[in-house]
Structures are given as structure tokens and as C-alpha cells.
Protein backbone atom coordinates (compact mmCIF):
# COMPACT_ATOMS: atom_id res chain seq x y z
CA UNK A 1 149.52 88.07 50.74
CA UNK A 2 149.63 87.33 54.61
CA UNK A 3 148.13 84.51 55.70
CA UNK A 4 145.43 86.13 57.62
CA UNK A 5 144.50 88.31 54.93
CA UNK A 6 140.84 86.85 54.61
CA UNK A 7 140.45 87.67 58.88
CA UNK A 8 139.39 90.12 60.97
CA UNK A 9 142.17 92.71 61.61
CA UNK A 10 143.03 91.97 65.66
CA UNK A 11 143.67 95.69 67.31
CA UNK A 12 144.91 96.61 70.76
CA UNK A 13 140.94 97.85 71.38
CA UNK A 14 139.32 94.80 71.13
CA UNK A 15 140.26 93.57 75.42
CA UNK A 16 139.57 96.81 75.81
CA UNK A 17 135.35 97.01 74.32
CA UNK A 18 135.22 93.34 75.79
CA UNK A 19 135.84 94.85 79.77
CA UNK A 20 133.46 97.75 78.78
CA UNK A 21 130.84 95.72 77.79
CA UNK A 22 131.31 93.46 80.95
CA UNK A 23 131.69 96.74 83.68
CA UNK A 24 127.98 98.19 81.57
CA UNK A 25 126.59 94.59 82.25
CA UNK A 26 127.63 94.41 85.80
CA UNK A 27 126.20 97.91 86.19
CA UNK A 28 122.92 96.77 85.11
CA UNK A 29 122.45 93.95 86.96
CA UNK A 30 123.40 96.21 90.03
CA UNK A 31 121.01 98.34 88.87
CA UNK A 32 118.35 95.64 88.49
CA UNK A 33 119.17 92.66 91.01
CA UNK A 34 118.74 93.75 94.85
CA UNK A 35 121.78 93.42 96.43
CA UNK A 36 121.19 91.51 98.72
CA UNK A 37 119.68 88.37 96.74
CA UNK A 38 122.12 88.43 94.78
CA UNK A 39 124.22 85.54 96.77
CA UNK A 40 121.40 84.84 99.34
CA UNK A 41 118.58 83.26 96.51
CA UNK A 42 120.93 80.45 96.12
CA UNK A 43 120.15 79.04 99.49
CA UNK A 44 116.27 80.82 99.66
CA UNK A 45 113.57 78.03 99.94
CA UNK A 46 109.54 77.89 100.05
CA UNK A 47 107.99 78.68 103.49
CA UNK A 48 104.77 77.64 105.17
CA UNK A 49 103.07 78.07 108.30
CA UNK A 50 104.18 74.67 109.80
CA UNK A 51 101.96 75.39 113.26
CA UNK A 52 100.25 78.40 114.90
CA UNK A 53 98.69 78.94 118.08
CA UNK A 54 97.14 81.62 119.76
CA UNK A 55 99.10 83.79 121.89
CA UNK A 56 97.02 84.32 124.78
CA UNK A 57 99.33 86.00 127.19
CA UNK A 58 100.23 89.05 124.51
CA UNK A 59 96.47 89.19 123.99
CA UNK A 60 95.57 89.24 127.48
CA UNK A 61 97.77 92.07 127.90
CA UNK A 62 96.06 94.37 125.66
CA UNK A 63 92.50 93.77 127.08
CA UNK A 64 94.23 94.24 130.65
CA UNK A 65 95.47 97.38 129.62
CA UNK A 66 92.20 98.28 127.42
CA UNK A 67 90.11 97.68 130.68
CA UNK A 68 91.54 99.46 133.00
CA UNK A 69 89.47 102.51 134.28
CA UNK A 70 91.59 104.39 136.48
CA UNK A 71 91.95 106.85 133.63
CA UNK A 72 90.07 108.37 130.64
CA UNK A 73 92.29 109.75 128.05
CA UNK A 74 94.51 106.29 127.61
CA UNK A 75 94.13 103.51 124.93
CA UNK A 76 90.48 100.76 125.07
CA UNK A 77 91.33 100.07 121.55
CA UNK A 78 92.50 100.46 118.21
CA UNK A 79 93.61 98.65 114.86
CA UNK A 80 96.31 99.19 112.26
CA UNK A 81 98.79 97.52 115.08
CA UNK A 82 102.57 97.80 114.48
CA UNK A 83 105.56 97.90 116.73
CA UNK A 84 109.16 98.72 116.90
CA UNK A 85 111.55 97.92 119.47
CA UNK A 86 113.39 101.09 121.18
CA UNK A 87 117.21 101.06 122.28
CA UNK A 88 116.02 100.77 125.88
CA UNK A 89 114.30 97.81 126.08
CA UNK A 90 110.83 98.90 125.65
CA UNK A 91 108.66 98.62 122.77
CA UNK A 92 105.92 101.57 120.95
CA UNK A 93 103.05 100.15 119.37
CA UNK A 94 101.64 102.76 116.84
CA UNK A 95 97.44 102.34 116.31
CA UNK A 96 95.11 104.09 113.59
CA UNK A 97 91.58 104.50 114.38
CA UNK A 98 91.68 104.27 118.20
CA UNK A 99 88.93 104.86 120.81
CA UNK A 100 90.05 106.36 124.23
CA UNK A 101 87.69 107.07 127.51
CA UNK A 102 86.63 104.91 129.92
CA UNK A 103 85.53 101.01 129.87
CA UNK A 104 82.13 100.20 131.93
CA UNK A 105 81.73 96.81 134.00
CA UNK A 106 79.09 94.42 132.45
CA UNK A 107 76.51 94.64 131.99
CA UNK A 108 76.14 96.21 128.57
CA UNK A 109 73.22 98.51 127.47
CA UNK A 110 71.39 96.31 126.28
CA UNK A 111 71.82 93.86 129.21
CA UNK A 112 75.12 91.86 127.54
CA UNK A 113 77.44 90.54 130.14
CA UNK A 114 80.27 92.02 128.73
CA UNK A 115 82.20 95.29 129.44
CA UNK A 116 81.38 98.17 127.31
CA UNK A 117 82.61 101.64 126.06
CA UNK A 118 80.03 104.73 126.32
CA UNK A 119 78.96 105.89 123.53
CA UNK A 120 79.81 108.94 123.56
CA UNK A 121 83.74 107.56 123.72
CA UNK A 122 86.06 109.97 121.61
CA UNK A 123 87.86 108.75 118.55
CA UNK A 124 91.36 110.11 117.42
CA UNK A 125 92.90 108.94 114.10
CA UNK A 126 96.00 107.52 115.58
CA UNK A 127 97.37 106.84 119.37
CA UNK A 128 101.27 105.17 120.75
CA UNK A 129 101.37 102.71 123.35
CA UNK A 130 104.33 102.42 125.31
CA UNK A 131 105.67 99.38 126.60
CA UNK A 132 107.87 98.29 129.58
CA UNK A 133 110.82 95.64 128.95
CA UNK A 134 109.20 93.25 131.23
CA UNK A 135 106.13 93.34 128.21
CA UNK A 136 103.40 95.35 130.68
CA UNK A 137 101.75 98.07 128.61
CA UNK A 138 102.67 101.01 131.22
CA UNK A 139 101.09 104.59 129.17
CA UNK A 140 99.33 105.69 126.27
CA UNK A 141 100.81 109.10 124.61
CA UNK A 142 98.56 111.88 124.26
CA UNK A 143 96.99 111.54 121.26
CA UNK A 144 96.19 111.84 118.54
CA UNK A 145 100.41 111.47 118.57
CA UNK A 146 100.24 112.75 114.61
CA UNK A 147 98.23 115.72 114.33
CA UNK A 148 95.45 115.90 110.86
CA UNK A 149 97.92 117.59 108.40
CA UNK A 150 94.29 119.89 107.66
CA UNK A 151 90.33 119.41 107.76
CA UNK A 152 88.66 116.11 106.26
CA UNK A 153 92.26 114.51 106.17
CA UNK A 154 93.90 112.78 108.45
CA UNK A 155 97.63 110.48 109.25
CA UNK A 156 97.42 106.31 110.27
CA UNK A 157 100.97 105.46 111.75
CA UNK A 158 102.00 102.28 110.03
CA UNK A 159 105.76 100.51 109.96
CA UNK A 160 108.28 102.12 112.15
CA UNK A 161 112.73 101.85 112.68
CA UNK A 162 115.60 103.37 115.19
CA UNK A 163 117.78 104.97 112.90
CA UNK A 164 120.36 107.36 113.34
CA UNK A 165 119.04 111.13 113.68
CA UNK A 166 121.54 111.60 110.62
CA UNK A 167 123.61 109.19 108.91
CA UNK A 168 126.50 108.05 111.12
CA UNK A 169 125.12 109.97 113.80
CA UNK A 170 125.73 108.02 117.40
CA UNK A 171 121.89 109.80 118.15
CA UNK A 172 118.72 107.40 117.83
CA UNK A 173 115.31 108.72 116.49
CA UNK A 174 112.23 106.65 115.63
CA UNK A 175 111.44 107.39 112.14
CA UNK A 176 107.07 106.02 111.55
CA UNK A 177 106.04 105.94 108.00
CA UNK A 178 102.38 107.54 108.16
CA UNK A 179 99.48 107.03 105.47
CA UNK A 180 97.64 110.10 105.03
CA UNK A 181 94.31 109.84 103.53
CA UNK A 182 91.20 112.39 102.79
CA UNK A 183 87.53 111.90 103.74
CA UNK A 184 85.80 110.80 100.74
CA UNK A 185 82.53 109.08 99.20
CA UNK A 186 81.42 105.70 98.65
CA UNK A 187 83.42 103.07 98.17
CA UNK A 188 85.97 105.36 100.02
CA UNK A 189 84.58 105.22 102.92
CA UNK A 190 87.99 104.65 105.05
CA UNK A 191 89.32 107.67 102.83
CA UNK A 192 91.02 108.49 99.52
CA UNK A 193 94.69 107.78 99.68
CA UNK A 194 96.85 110.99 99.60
CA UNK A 195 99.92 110.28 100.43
CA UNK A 196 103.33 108.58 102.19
CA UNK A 197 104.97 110.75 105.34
CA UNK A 198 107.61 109.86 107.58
CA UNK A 199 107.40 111.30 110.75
CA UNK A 200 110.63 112.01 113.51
CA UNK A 201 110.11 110.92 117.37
CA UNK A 202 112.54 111.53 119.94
CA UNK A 203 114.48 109.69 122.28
CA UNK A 204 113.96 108.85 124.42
CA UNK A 205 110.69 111.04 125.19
CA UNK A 206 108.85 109.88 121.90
CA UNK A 207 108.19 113.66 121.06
CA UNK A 208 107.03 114.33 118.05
CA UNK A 209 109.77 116.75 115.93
CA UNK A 210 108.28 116.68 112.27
CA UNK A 211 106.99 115.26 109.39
CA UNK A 212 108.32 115.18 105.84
CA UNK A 213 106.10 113.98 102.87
CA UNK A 214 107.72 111.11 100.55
CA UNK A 215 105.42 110.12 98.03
CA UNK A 216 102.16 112.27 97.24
CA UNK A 217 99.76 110.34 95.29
CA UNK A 218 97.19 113.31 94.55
CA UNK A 219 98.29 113.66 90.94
CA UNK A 220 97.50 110.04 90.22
CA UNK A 221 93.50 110.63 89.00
CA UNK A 222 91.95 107.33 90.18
CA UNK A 223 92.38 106.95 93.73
CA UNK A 224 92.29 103.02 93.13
CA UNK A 225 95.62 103.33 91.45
CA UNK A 226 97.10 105.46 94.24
CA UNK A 227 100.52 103.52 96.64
CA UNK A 228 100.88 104.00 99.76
CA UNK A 229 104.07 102.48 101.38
CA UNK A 230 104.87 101.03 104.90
CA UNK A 231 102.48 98.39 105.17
CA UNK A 232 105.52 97.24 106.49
CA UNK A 233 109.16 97.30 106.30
CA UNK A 234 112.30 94.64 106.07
CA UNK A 235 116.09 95.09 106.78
CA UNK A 236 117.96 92.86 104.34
CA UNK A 237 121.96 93.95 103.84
CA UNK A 238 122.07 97.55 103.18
CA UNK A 239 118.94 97.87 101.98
CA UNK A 240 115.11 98.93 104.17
CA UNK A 241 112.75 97.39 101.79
CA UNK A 242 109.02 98.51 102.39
CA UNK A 243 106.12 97.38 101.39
CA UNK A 244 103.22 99.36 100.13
CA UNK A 245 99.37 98.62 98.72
CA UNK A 246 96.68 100.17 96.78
CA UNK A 247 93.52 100.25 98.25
CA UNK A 248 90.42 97.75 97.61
CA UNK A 249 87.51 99.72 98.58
CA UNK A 250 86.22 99.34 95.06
CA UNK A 251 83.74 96.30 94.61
CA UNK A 252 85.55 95.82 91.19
CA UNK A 253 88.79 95.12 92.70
CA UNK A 254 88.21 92.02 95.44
CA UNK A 255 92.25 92.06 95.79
CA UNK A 256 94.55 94.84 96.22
CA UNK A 257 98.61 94.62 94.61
CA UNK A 258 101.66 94.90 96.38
CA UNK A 259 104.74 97.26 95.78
CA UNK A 260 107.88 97.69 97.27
CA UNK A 261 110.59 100.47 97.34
CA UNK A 262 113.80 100.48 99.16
CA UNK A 263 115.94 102.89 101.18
CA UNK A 264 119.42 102.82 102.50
CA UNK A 265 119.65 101.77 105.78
CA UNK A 266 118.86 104.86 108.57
CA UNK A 267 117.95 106.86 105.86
CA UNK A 268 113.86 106.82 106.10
CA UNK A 269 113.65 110.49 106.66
CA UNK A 270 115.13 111.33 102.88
CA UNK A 271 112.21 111.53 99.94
CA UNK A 272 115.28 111.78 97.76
CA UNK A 273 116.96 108.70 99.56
CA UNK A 274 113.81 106.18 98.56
CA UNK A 275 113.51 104.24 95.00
CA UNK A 276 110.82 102.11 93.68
CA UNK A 277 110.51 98.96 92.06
CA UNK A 278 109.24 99.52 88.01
CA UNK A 279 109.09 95.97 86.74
CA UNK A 280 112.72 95.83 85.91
CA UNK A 281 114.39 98.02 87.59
CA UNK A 282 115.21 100.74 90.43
CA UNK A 283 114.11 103.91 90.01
CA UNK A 284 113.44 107.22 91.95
CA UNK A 285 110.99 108.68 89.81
CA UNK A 286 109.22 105.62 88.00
CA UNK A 287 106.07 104.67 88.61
CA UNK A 288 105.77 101.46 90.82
CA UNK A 289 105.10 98.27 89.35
CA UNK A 290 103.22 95.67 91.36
CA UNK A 291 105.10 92.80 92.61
CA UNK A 292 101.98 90.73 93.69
CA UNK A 293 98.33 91.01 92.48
CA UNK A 294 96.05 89.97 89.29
CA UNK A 295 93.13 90.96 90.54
CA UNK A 296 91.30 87.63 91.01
CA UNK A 297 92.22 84.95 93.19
CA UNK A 298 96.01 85.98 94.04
CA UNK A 299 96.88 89.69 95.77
CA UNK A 300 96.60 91.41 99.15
CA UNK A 301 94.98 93.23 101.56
CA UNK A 302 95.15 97.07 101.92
CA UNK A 303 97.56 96.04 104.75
CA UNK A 304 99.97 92.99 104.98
CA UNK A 305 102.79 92.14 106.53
CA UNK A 306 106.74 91.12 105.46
CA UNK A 307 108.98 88.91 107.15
CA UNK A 308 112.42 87.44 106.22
CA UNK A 309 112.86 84.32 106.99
CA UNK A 310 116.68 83.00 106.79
CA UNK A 311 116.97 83.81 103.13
CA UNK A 312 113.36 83.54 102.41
CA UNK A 313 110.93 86.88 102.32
CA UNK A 314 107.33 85.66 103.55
CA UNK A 315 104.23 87.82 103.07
CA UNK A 316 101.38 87.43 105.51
CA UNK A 317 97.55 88.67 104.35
CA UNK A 318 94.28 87.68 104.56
CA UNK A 319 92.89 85.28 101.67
CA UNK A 320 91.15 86.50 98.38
CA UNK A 321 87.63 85.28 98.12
CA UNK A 322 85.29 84.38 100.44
CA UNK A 323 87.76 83.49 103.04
CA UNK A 324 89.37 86.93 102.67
CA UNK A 325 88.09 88.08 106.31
CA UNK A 326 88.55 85.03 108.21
CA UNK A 327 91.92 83.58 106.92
CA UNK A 328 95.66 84.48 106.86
CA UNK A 329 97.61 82.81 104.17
CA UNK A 330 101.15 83.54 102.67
CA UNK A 331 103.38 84.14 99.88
CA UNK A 332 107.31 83.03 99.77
CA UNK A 333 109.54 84.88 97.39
CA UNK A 334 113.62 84.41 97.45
CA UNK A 335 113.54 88.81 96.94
CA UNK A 336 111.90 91.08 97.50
CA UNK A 337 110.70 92.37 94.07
CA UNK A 338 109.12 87.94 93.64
CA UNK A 339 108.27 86.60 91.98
CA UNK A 340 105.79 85.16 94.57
CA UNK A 341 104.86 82.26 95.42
CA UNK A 342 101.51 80.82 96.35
CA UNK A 343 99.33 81.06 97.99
CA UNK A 344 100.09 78.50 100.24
CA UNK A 345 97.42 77.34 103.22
CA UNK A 346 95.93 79.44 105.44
CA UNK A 347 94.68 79.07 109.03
CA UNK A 348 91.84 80.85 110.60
CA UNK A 349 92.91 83.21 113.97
CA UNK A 350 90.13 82.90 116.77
CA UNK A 351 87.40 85.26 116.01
CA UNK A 352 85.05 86.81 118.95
CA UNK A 353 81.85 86.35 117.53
CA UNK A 354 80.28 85.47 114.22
CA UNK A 355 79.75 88.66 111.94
CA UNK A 356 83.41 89.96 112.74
CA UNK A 357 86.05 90.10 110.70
CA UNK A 358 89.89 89.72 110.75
CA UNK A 359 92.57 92.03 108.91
CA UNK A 360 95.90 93.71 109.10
CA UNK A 361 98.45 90.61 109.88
CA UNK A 362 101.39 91.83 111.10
CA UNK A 363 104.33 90.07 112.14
CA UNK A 364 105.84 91.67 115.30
CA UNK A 365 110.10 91.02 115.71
CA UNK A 366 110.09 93.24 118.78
CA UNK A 367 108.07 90.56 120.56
CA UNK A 368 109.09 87.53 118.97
CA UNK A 369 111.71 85.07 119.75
CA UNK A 370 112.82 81.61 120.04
CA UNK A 371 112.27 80.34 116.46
CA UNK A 372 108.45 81.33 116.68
CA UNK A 373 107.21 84.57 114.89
CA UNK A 374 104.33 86.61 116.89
CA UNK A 375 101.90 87.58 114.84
CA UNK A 376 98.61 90.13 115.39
CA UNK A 377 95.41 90.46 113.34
CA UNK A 378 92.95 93.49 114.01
CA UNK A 379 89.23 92.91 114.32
CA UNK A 380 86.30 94.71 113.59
CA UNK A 381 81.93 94.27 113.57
CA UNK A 382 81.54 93.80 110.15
CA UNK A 383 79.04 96.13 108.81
CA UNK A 384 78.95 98.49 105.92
CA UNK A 385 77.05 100.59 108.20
CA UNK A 386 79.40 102.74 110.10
CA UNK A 387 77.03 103.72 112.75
CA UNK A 388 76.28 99.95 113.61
CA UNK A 389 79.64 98.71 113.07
CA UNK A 390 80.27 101.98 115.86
CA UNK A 391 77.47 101.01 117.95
CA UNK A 392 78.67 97.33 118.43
CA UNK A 393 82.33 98.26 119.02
CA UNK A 394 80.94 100.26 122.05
CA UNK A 395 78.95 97.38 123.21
CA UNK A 396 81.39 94.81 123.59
CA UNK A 397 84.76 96.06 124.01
CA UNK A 398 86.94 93.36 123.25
CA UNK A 399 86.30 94.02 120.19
CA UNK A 400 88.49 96.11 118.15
CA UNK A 401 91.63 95.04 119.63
CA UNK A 402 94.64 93.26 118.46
CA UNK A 403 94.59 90.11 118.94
CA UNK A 404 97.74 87.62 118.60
CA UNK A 405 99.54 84.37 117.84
CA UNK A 406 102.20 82.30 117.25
CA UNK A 407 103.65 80.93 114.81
CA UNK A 408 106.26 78.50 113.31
CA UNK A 409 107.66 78.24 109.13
CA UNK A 410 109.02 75.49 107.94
CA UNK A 411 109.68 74.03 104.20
CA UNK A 412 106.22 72.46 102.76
């Protein structure tokens, strides 16, 4: 009897099973892993807010703009602020909610020395201000720039890119990922969340060419449950990663979760192009699995903002809790699918007044520079009362602007 008798017969397959079993693992973890963490989490580290300050020149530039008179269909103000950087030099910011008209010297109605919109200023869901290189706000497209896809609904412009009109195309577009959202009741009252759009501008006239739906959201029952993506977006290796919310108009839900989804590079414009992050994987047609978000005393606001930070990914929003509408705080993850981290400690942004509240932090790259990171907050009156909150925005009209500052990370 041989020797071996007693052990496993060796065949010429057995190299062969071993390299098929290690080409299925690699395709999983391609599958799984985002590409480009893959090497850079090695050197990823925690981030903090090391200083801020506030930006008063950027600032001052919007009320400058906001106040001038000389015309009355241009910009006084508007939130949902977000910006991209055009191939010539000058930069679009994209607004929801935005009041045009004219601005009135002080005194106010009610005898306020402040400056003051009429009341009888109009109101358009969204509005694009262009502008110049030199960073002086120069025009204000007619608006609304996206038109209400039908009655009771209407389109908030949020993250925006240059890509190429097609892939390897030498001919720019502006692609703007758009939140479309339908009047509805209480707790909804800033609408019911339909659905995801990106929408095609020209270059370098900014015309609007069309609109193509990504993600519609009205099969999902409870609106609460309902993604929208491009809170805001984040170029990392091959990859556009954006970032998308539920909402948290409920009571029952004091924080809203974050998802993410990612699309190859310049192509924004293809529903087919886009996959979403399930829990474990990539997916086209999965449903999205929050990355951030229990519910109690760690999530997000309807809006937040993304940056990457060397290796790091850093998420800006305002606080859960009490502090939610006076203080930004962040989250560091070393990919964009977390886990997170934190939250770690927030600062409080200069607020106008007592009784108004701060929102939407957004980090702006098309402005920043020089190891600092600009970023802008929105305020509002707060009021559940829309008429009052409405009332007071017309009375004082620095409110309801963007307001801005700047900021340093560093390691904790």
C-alpha cells in the first residue's frame, strides 16, 4: 500500500479552486470596500474644529448685494446656500426659498432702525447667484432658475459639479442635484419629500437644458422614511460620493440619518450610473441603509455638509438636543459609508438676534483656501408660525441670509 494511502488524494484542481476562491474574495471586497479607502484609511485620522472665526468679508458681501435697490427682480435673500466653482473663474451659488424685490432704508414698519423688505415681496422656490472671480456678487438669474415640475410641488437646488456634457467629452456642463418636494400637512410643513433630480446648465450662459429624475421616493408610504440625496457631494478617486437625509419634521424623530450613494466621476446626469450604500454593500436597486443616525442624541440635520479632509471625511451639522439650532458640531469617519465618529465639540456661529435659529452648514471649496475651510450657516425667525416667521423676515432683512466663517481641523 503507498505510503500516502491514509491522505487526501492531491489533484491538478486543487491551485486551481484556491485562485477561484481568492479572485470571488477580491471581488467582494471590491464590491463592498470603496475604492478609494481602501489604501487611504491607513493614514485617515480624527478631525476637530481646532479654531473658527467669522468670516465677515464673505458675509458682508451678501448683505451688500442683498441691499442694493437699484433693481427689483434680483436676490435680498435666501437659504439652502451651496456653491460650485465654474471653469472661468466665477462661482454660482444655488438658493431654495428666496425672496426677491426691493430692500427699504430704515426705518422699519414698526419704527426698527433696520432695513426692511415690503411685504408684499415675492417668493420663488429657488434663485442662482452669479459671482465674479474677484468674489463681487455681479447678477441674480431669473428665477425661479428650476421651474415647479407641477402645482403644490416644487424643486430646492442643493449640491452642484462641472462635469463633462458626456463622458470624455472636452464640453463642461453644471450638473445641480435638486430636491423636489410636495405641499403637505402638519408636521410637513416645508413639504413631503418626493424625489432626487439632477438638472443640466450650460456653459457658459447657465441656461437651463433639462432635468432627469434619479431617485423617486413616492412609493416609500411614510414620508419620514423617504432619501433625498445631495445634501452635499465629495470627489474621492473615481468615485462622487453624495450625501443624502431623511427629513425630521416629525416631533418623534429629534434627529434625522444620513445616507450616501456614489457615482462615477462626470457621470451625475445617469439614474442608471448612481448606487447606494445597503449596510454592506453597493447596490443600484437596494434600499439605502443609514450611515449615521439612532435617533437620540447622535444624527443630522435635514441638511449637512461633507468635507474630505487629507484622508479624513468630516461631516458638519447642527447638534441634536437642545443645542440643535444654535450649534455646529462634527463627525470624522476614515470612508465614506463610517463608521462615524463623534460627536466631537461644537461652536456656536454669531446669531442676529435671540429667537433665530441656525441650519444648513455647508462647507464651501470654491471659496476656501489656504488651509482654512469657509463655511456658511442659513438663518431663519424661529417660529412655527409661518406668517410671523414671514412677517419678521420682512422686517429686518438681514435676516435670512447666509452667513459665514472660517475654519481650521486639526487632530483632537
Amino acid at each position: 500500500m503507498p505510503d500516502d494511502a491514509g491522505a487526501p488524494r492531491r489533484t491538478g484542481a486543487g491551485p486551481v479552486v484556491v485562485l477561484a476562491l481568492v479572485l470571488a474574495l477580491a471581488a467582494v471586497l471590491l464590491t463592498v470596500l470603496p475604492d478609494d479607502d481602501r489604501e487611504d484609511g491607513r493614514a485617515c485620522t480624527a478631525r476637530t474644529v481646532r479654531d473658527w472665526a467669522p468670516d465677515e468679508p464673505l458675509t458682508g458681501e451678501f448683505a451688500r448685494y442683498g441691499d442694493d435697490a437699484t433693481r427689483t427682480d434680483d436676490w435680498t435673500g435666501g437659504d439652502g446656500t451651496h456653491s460650485v466653482r465654474l471653469p472661468d473663474g466665477r462661482v454660482l451659488w444655488l438658493f431654495s426659498d428666496t425672496y426677491l424685490g426691493r430692500v427699504h432704508p430704515p426705518p422699519n414698519p414698526v419704527g426698527e432702525s433696520v432695513a426692511w423688505r415690503d411685504v408684499a415681496t415675492p417668493l420663488v422656490r429657488n434663485s442662482a447667484v452669479v459671482m465674479s472671480p474677484s468674489g463681487r456678487l455681479e447678477s441674480t438669474l431669473p428665477a425661479p432658475v428650476f421651474p415647479d415640475p407641477a402645482p403644490q410641488r416644487w424643486r430646492w437646488p442643493v449640491a452642484a459639479r462641472v462635469e463633462p456634457r458626456s463622458p470624455g467629452s472636452a464640453e463642461k456642463v453644471v450638473r445641480v442635484l435638486l430636491w423636489t418636494r410636495t405641499a403637505g400637512r402638519s408636521p410637513w410643513i416645508y413639504g413631503v419629500p418626493t424625489a432626487t433630480e439632477v438638472a443640466t446648465l450650460s456653459l457658459p450662459a447657465l441656461r437651463l437644458e433639462g432635468i432627469t429624475t434619479v431617485l423617486d421616493q413616492t412609493a416609500v408610504a411614510d414620508p419620514a422614511r423617504r432619501v433625498l440625496f445631495g445634501t452635499t457631494a465629495v470627489d474621492a478617486g473615481d468615485w462622487t460620493y453624495v450625501f443624502g437625509g431623511t427629513d425630521a419634521q416629525a416631533a418623534s424623530r429629534p434627529t434625522s440619518h444620513a445616507y450616501v450613494a456614489r457615482v462615477p466621476r462626470g457621470r451625475l446626469g445617469e439614474p442608471g450610473a448612481w448606487e447606494y450604500w445597503d449596510g454592506a454593500r453597493w447596490t443600484v436597486r437596494g434600499r439605502p441603509a443609514a450611515v449615521l443616525g439612532d435617533g437620540e442624541d447622535k444624527g443630522v440635520g435635514s441638511a449637512f455638509g461633507v468635507v474630505r479632509d487629507g484622508r479624513t471625511y468630516v461631516l458638519f451639522t447642527m447638534a441634536a438636543g437642545t443645542e440643535g439650532l444654535t450649534t455646529v458640531t462634527a463627525y470624522w469617519a476614515c470612508s465614506p459609508t463610517g463608521p462615524w465618529h463623534g460627536p466631537t465639540k461644537g461652536f456656536g456661529p454669531p446669531l442676529p438676534g435671540d429667537g433665530v435659529a441656525a441650519y444648513n452648514p455647508q462647507v464651501h471649496e470654491a471659496v476656501g483656501g489656504g488651509g482654512r475651510l469657509v463655511l456658511s450657516y442659513d438663518v431663519n425667525w424661529l417660529d412655527a408660525n409661518a406668517a410671523a416667521a414671514q412677517l419678521n423676515i420682512t422686517r429686518d432683512v438681514s435676516l435670512y441670509r447666509p452667513r459665514f466663517v472660517s475654519l481650521r481641523l486639526a487632530a483632537p
